[in-house]
C-alpha atoms as a PDB file:
ATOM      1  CA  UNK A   1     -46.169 -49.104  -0.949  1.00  0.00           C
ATOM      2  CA  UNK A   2     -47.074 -49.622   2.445  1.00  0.00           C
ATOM      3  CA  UNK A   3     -49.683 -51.985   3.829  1.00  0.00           C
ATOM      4  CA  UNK A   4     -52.811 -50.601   4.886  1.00  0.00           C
ATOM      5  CA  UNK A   5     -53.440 -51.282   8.824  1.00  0.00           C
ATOM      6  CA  UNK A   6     -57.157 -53.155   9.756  1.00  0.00           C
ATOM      7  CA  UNK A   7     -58.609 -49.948  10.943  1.00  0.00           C
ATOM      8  CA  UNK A   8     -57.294 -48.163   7.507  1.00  0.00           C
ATOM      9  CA  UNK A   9     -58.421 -51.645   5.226  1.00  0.00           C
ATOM     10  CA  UNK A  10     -61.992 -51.449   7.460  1.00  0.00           C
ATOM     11  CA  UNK A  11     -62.088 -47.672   6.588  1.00  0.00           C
ATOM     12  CA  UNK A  12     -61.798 -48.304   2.411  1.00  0.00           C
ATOM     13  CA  UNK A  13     -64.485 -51.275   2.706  1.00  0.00           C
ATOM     14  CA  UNK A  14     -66.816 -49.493   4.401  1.00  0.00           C
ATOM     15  CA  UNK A  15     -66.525 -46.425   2.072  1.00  0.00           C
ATOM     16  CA  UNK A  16     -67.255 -48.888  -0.574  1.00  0.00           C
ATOM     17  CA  UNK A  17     -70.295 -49.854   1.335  1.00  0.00           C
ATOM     18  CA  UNK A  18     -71.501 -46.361   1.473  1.00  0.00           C
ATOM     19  CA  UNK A  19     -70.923 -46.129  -2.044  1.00  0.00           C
ATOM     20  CA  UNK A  20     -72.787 -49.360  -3.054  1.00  0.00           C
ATOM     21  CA  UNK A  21     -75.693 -48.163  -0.367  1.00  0.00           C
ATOM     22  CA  UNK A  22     -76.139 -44.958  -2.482  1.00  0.00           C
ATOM     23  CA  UNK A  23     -76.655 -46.375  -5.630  1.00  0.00           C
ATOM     24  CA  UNK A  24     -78.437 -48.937  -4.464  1.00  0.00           C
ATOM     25  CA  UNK A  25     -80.764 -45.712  -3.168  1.00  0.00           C
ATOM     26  CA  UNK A  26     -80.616 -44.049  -6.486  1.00  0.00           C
ATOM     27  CA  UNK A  27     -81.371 -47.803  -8.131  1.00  0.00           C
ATOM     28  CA  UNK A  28     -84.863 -48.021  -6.058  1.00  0.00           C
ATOM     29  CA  UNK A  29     -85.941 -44.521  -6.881  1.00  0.00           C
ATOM     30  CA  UNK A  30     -85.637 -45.106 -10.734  1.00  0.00           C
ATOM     31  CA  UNK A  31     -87.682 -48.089 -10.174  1.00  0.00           C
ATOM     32  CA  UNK A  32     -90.275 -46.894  -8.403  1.00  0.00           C
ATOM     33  CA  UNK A  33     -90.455 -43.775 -10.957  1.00  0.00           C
ATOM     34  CA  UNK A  34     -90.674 -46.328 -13.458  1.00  0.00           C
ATOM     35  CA  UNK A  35     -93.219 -48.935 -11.500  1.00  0.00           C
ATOM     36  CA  UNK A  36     -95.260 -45.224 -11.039  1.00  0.00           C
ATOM     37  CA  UNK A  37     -95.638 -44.884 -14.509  1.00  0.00           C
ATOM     38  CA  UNK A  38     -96.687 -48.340 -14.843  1.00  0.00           C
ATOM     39  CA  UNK A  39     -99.277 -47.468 -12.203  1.00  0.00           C
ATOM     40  CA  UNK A  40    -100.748 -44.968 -14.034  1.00  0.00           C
ATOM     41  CA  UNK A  41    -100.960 -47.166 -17.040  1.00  0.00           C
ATOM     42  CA  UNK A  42    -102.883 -49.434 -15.413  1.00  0.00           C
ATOM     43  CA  UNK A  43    -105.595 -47.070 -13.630  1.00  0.00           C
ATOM     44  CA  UNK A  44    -106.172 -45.701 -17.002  1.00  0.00           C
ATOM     45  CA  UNK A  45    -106.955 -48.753 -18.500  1.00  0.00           C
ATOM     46  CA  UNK A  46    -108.493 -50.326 -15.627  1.00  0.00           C
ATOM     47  CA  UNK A  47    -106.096 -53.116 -15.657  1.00  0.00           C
ATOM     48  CA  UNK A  48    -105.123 -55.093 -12.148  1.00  0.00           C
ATOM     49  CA  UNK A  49    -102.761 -53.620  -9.449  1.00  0.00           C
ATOM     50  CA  UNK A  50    -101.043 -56.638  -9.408  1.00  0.00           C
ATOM     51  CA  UNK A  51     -99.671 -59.116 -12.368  1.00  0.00           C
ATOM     52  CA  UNK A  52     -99.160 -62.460 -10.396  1.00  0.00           C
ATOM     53  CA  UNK A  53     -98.236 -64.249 -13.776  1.00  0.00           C
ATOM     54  CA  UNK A  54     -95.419 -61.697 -14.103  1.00  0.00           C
ATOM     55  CA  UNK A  55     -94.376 -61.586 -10.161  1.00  0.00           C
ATOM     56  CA  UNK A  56     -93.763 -65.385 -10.750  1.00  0.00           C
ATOM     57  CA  UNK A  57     -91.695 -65.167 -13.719  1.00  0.00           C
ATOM     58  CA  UNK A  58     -89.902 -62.329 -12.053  1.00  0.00           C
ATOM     59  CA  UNK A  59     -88.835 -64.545  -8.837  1.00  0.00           C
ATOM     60  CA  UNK A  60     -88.039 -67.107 -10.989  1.00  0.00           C
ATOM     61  CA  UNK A  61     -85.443 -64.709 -12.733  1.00  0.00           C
ATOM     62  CA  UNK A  62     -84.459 -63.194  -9.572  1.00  0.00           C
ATOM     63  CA  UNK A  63     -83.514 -66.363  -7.894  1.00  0.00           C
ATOM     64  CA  UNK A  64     -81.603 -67.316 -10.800  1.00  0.00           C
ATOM     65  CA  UNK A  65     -79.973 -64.269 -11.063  1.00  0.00           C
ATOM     66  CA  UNK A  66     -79.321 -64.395  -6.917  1.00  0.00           C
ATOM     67  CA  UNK A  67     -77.787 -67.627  -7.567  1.00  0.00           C
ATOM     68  CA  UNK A  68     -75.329 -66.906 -10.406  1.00  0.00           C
ATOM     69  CA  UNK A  69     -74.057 -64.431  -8.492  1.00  0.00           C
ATOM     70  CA  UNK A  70     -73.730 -66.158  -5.308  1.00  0.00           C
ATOM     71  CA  UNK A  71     -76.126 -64.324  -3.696  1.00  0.00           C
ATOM     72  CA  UNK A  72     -79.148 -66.459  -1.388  1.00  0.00           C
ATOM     73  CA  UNK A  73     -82.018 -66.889  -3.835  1.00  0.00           C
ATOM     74  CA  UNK A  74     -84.392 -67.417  -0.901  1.00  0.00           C
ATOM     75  CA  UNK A  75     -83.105 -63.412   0.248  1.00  0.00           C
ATOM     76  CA  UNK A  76     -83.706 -62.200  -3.426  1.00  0.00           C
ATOM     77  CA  UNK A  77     -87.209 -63.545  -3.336  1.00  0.00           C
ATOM     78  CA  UNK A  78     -87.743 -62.017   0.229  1.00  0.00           C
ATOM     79  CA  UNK A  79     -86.409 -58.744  -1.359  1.00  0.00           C
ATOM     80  CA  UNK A  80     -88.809 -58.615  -4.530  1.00  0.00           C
ATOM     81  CA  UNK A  81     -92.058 -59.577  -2.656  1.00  0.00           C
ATOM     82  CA  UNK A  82     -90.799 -56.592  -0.032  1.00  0.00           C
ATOM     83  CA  UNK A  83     -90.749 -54.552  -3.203  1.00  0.00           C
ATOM     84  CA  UNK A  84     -93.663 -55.311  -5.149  1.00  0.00           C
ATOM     85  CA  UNK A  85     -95.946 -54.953  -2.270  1.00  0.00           C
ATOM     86  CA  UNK A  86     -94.761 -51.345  -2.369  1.00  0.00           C
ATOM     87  CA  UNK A  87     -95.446 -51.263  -5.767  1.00  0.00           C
ATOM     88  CA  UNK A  88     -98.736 -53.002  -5.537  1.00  0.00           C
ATOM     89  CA  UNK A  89     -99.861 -50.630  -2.695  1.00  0.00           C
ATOM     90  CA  UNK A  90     -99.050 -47.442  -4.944  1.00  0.00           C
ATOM     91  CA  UNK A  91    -100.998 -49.108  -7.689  1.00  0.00           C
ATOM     92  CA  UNK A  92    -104.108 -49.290  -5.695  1.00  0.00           C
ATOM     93  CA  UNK A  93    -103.395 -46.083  -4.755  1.00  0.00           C
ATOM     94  CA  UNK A  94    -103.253 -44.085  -7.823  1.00  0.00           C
ATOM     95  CA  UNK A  95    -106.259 -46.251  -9.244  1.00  0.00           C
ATOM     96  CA  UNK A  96    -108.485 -44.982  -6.226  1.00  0.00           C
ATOM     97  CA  UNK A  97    -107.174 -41.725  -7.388  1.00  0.00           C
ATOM     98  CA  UNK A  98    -109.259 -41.924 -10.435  1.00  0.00           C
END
């Protein structure tokens, strides 16, 4: 077996990068089907957009989780709040809807 040159070792990683990216794609589309659900939930029993007990449980978790796997917790956090003020603005949205 021969050894792979950079260019040919840079190929394969970034493949795998790809690959990770599209999951990572298909990963955020189940949860935001699932946080939609959620969202409809809520407007129908006129319960809050946002849960900011759970949000800080859930950054609690996440920074753990960040940290165990050597990832930056503070990046994790940055991450969630990006994605629950998505969530949080479709939440408003469907309850306006009603």
């Amino acid at each position: 077996m021969t050894d792979l040159t950079p260019v040919e070792r840079l190929d394969r990683l970034r493949s795998s990068i790809d690959n990770i990216d599209a999951a990572l794609v298909h990963m955020l589309a189940e949860r935001f089907r699932c946080t939609q659900e959620v969202g409809l939930l809520k407007a129908e029993n006129e319960m809050p957009a946002s849960d900011p007990s759970r949000e800080t449980r859930q950054i609690a978790r996440l920074r753990s989780l960040a940290e165990d796997a050597h990832l930056d917790p503070e990046f994790a956090e940055k991450w969630f709040n990006f994605v629950v003020a998505e969530v949080i603005q479709h939440h408003t949205e469907i309850a306006a809807e009603r």
